[in-house]
Protein backbone atom coordinates (compact mmCIF):
# COMPACT_ATOMS: atom_id res chain seq x y z
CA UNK A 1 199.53 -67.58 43.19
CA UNK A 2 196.94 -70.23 44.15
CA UNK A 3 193.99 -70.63 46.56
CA UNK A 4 193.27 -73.33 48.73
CA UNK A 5 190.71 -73.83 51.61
CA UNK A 6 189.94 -76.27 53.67
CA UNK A 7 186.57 -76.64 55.28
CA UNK A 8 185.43 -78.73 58.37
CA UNK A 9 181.95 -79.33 59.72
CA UNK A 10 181.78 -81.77 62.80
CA UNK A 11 177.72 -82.46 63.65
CA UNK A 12 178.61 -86.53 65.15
CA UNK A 13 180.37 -86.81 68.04
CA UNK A 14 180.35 -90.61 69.26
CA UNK A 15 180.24 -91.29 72.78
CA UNK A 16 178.12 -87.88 73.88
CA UNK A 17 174.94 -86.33 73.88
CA UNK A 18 176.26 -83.65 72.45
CA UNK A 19 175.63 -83.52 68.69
CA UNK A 20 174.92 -80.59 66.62
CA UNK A 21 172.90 -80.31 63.39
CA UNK A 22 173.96 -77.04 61.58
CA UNK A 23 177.63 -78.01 60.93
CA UNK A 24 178.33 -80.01 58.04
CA UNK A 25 175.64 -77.68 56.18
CA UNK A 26 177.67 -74.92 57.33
CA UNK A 27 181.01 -76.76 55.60
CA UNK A 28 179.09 -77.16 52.85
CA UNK A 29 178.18 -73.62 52.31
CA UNK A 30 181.98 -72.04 52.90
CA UNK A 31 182.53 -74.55 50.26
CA UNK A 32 180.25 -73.11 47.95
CA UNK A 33 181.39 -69.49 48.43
CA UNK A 34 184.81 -70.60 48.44
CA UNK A 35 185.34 -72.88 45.00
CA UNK A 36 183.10 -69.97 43.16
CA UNK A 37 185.41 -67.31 44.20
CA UNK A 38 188.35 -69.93 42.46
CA UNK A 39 189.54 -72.01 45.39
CA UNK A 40 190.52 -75.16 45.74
CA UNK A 41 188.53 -76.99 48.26
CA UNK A 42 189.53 -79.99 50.45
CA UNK A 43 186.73 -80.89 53.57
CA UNK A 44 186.63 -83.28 56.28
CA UNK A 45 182.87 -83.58 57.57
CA UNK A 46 182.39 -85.58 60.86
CA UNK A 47 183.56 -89.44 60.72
CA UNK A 48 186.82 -87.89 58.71
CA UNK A 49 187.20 -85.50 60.73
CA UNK A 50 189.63 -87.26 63.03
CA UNK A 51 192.19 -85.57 64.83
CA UNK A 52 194.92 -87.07 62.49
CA UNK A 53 193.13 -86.42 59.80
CA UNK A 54 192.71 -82.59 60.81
CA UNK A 55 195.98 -82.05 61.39
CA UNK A 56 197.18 -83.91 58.48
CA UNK A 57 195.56 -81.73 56.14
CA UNK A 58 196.48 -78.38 58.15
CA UNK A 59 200.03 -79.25 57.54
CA UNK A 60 199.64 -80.10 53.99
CA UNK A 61 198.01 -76.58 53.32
CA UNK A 62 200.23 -74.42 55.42
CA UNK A 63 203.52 -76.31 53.75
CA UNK A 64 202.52 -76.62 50.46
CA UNK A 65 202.05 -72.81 50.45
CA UNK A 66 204.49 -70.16 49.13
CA UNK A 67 204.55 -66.44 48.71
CA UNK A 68 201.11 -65.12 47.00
CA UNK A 69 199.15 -67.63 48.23
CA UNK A 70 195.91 -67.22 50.20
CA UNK A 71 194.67 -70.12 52.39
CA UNK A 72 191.11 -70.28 54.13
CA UNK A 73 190.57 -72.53 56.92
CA UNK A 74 186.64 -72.96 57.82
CA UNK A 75 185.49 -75.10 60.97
CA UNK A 76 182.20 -75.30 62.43
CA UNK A 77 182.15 -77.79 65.29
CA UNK A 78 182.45 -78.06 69.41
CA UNK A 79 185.31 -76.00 70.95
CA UNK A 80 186.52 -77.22 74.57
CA UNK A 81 189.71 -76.87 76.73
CA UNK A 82 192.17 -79.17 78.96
CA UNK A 83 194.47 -78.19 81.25
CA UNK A 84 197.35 -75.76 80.41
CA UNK A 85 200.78 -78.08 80.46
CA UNK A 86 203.45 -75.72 79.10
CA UNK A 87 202.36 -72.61 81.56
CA UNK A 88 201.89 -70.25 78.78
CA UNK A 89 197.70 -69.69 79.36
CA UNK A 90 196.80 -67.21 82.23
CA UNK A 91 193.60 -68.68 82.88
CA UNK A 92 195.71 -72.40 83.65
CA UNK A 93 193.47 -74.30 79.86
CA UNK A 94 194.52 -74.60 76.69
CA UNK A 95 191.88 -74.39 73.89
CA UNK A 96 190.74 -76.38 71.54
CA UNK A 97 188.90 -77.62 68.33
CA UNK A 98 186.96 -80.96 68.76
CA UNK A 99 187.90 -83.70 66.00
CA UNK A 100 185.10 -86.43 65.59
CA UNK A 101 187.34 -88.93 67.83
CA UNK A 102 187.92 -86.52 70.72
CA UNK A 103 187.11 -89.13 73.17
CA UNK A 104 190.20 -91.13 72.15
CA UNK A 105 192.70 -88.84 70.62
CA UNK A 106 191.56 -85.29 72.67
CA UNK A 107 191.26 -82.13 70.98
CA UNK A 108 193.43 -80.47 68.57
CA UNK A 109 194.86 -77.38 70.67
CA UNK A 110 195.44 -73.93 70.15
CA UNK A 111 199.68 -75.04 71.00
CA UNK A 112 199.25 -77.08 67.90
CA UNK A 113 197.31 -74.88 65.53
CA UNK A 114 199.69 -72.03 66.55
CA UNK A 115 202.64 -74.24 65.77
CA UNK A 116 201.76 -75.22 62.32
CA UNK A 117 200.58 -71.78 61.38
CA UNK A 118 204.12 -70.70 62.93
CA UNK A 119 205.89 -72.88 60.13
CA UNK A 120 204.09 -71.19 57.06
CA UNK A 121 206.35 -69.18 54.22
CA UNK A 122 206.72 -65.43 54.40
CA UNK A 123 203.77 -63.14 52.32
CA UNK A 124 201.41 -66.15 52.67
CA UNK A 125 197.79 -65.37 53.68
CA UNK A 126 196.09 -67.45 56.14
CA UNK A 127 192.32 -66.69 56.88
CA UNK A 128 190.82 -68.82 59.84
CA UNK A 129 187.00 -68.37 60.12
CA UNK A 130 185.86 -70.54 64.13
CA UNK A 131 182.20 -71.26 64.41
CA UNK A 132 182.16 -72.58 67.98
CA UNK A 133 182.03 -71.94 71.55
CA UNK A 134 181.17 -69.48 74.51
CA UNK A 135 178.20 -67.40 76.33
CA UNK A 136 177.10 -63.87 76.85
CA UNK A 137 174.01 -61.56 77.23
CA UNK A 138 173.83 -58.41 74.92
CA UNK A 139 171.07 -57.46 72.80
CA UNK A 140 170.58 -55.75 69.38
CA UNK A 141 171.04 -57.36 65.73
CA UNK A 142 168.26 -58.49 63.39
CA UNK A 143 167.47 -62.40 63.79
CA UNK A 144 163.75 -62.31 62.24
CA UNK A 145 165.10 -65.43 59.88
CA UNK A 146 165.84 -67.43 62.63
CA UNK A 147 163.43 -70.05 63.12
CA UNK A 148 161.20 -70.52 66.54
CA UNK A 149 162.95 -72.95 68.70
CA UNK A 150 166.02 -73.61 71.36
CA UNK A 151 169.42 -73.02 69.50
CA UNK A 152 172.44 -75.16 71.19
CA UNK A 153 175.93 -74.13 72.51
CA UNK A 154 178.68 -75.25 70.40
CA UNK A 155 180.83 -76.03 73.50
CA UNK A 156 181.58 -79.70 74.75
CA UNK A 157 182.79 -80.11 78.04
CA UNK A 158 185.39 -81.94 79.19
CA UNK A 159 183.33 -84.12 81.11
CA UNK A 160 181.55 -84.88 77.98
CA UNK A 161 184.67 -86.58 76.86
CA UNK A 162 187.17 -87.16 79.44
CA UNK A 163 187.36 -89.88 81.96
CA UNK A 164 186.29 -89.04 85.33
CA UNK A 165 189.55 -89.96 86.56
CA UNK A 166 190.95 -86.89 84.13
CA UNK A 167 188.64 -84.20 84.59
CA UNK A 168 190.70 -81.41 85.56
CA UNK A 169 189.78 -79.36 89.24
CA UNK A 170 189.12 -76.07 87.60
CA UNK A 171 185.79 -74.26 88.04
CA UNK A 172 183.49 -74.39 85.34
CA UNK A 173 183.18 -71.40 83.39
CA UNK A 174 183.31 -70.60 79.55
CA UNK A 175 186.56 -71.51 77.95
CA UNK A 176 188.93 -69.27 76.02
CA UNK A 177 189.01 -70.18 72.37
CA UNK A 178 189.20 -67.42 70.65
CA UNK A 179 192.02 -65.81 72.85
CA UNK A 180 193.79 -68.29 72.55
CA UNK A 181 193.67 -68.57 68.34
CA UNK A 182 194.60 -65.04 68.09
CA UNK A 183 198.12 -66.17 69.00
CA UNK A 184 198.49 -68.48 65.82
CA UNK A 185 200.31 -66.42 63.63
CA UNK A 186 197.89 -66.17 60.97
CA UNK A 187 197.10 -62.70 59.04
CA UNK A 188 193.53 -62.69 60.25
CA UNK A 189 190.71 -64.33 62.76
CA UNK A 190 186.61 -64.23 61.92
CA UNK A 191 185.48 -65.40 65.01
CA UNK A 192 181.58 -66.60 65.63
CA UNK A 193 182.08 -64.93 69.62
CA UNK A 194 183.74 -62.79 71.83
CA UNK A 195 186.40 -65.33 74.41
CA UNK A 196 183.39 -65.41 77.24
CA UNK A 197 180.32 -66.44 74.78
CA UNK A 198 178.80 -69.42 73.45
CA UNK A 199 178.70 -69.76 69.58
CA UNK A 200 175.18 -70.91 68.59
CA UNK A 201 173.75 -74.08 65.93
CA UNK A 202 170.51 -72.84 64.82
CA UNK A 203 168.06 -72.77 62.50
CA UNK A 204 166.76 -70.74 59.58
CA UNK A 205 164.21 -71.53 57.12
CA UNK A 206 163.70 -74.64 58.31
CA UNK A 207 167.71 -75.72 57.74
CA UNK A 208 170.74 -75.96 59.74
CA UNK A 209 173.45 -73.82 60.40
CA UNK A 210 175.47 -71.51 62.61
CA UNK A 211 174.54 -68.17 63.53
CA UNK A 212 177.68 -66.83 62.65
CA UNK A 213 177.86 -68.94 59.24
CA UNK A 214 174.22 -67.96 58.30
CA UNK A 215 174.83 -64.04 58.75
CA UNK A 216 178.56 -63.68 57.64
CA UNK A 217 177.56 -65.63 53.91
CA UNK A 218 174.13 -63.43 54.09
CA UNK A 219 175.96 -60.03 54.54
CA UNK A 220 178.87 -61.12 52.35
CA UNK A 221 176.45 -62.15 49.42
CA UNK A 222 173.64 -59.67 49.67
CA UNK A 223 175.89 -56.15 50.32
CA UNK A 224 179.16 -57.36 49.00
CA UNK A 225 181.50 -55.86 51.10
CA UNK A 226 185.09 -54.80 49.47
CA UNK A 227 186.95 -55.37 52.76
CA UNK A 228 186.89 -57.38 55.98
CA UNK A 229 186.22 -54.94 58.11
CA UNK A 230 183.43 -53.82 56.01
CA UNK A 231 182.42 -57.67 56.21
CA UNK A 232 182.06 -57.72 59.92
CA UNK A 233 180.52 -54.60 60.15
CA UNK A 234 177.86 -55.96 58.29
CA UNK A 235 177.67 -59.10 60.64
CA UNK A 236 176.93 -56.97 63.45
CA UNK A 237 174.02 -56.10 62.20
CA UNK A 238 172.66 -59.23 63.13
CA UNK A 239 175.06 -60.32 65.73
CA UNK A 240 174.32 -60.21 69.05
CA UNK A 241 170.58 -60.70 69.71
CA UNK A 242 168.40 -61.39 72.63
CA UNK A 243 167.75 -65.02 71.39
CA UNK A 244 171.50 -65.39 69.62
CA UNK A 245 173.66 -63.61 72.31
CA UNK A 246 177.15 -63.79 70.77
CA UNK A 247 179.48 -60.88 69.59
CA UNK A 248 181.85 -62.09 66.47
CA UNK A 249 185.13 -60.88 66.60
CA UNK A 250 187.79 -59.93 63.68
CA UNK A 251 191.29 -60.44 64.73
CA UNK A 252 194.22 -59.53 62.94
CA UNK A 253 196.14 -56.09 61.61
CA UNK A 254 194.61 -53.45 60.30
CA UNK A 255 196.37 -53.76 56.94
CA UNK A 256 194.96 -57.45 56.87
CA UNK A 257 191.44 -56.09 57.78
CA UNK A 258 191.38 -53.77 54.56
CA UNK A 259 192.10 -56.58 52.31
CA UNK A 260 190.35 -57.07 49.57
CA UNK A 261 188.22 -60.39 50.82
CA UNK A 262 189.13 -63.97 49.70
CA UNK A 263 191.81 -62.39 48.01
């Protein structure tokens, strides 16, 4: 049985105003937890980040893998959407992560993430853990380490990185990442946000990092939960505040939410 994990943090993205601060830290630190619970780490931090590049090495995990084996996939980064081509999205948009070169190779959608997940051997594991997107207003949660200060949305428009010429005539409102991950095939989703909520880059103790990374390693490593639902019960007692409005979700079986975690 191995363990392999591959973690992406995407803080530069060339061509828009939109850069973030807490993500590569956040790679970083589901690096850490990762390679001392005995994985094998591979990460692509912003410039390698490419879409190719992504994909690349989510194929090389997900093929390389047989029965036993547990894979983790971090990534901390801008979600976004484009159209819906193959008429399979109610809402008319596909979802999407945001590679480093969005603005010349797009984003890498939920179509293709569910596709290579689809093409992974029977009894293997696949954790995905999404720190982006969305918005919402619900209150209650602890954030007393997060620092004074504007967080920002870890959602890029389209019109951040499309053409004029492309932009697609849909109303603007929140996209859909998380629903449309949970179709991917793999045994479980930890999700920063519920589908209508912003994921937020913030800071704490005067460092960078995702709401939903910060709390999830501080609950994991300071009440050491046995299971992941025991995990994200512990996350919500942080998640959603007044100043950090998003609720994380946990997607996936219940059998897969009483595993035993990283294992």
């Amino acid at each position: 049985m191995s363990r392999k994990a591959l973690c992406m943090g995407i803080n530069d993205y060339p061509g828009t105003a939109s850069d973030l601060f807490g993500c590569v830290n956040d790679a970083h630190d589901w690096a850490d937890e990762l390679g001392a619970r005995a994985y094998t780490v591979d990460m692509l931090l912003d410039s390698e980040a490419t879409h190719g590049a992504m994909t690349d090495a989510l194929l090389r995990l997900i093929d390389e893998a047989v029965r036993g084996d547990s894979i983790v996939i971090t990534y901390s980064g801008h979600g976004t959407w484009v159209p819906d081509s193959s008429g399979d999205e109610p809402d008319g948009r596909d979802e999407g992560l945001c590679p480093w070169d969005i603005g010349s190779a797009g984003p890498v959608l939920d179509d293709d993430i569910r596709a290579i997940f689809g093409r992974r051997a029977a009894g293997v594991r696949i954790l995905l853990i999404a720190d982006c997107c969305h918005s919402g207003t619900v209150s209650k949660g602890d954030d007393g380490d997060l620092d004074p200060g504007a967080s920002r949305a870890r959602f890029l428009p389209p019109e951040e990185w499309m053409l004029a010429t492309e932009l697609p005539a849909l109303s603007a409102r929140p996209p859909l990442l998380v629903s449309g991950l949970r179709r991917t095939g793999g045994d479980l989703l930890l999700a920063a946000c519920r589908d209508s909520e912003y994921a937020w880059d913030s800071s704490f103790g005067g460092r960078s990092n995702g709401a939903f990374t910060h709390y999830a390693l501080k609950t994991l490593r300071e009440r050491k939960p046995a299971t992941y639902a025991a995990w994200f019960k512990a996350i919500g007692s942080h998640l959603p505040t007044n100043r950090l409005p998003q609720s994380p979700q946990i997607l996936g079986s219940g059998a897969a939410q009483r595993f035993g975690i990283f294992e």
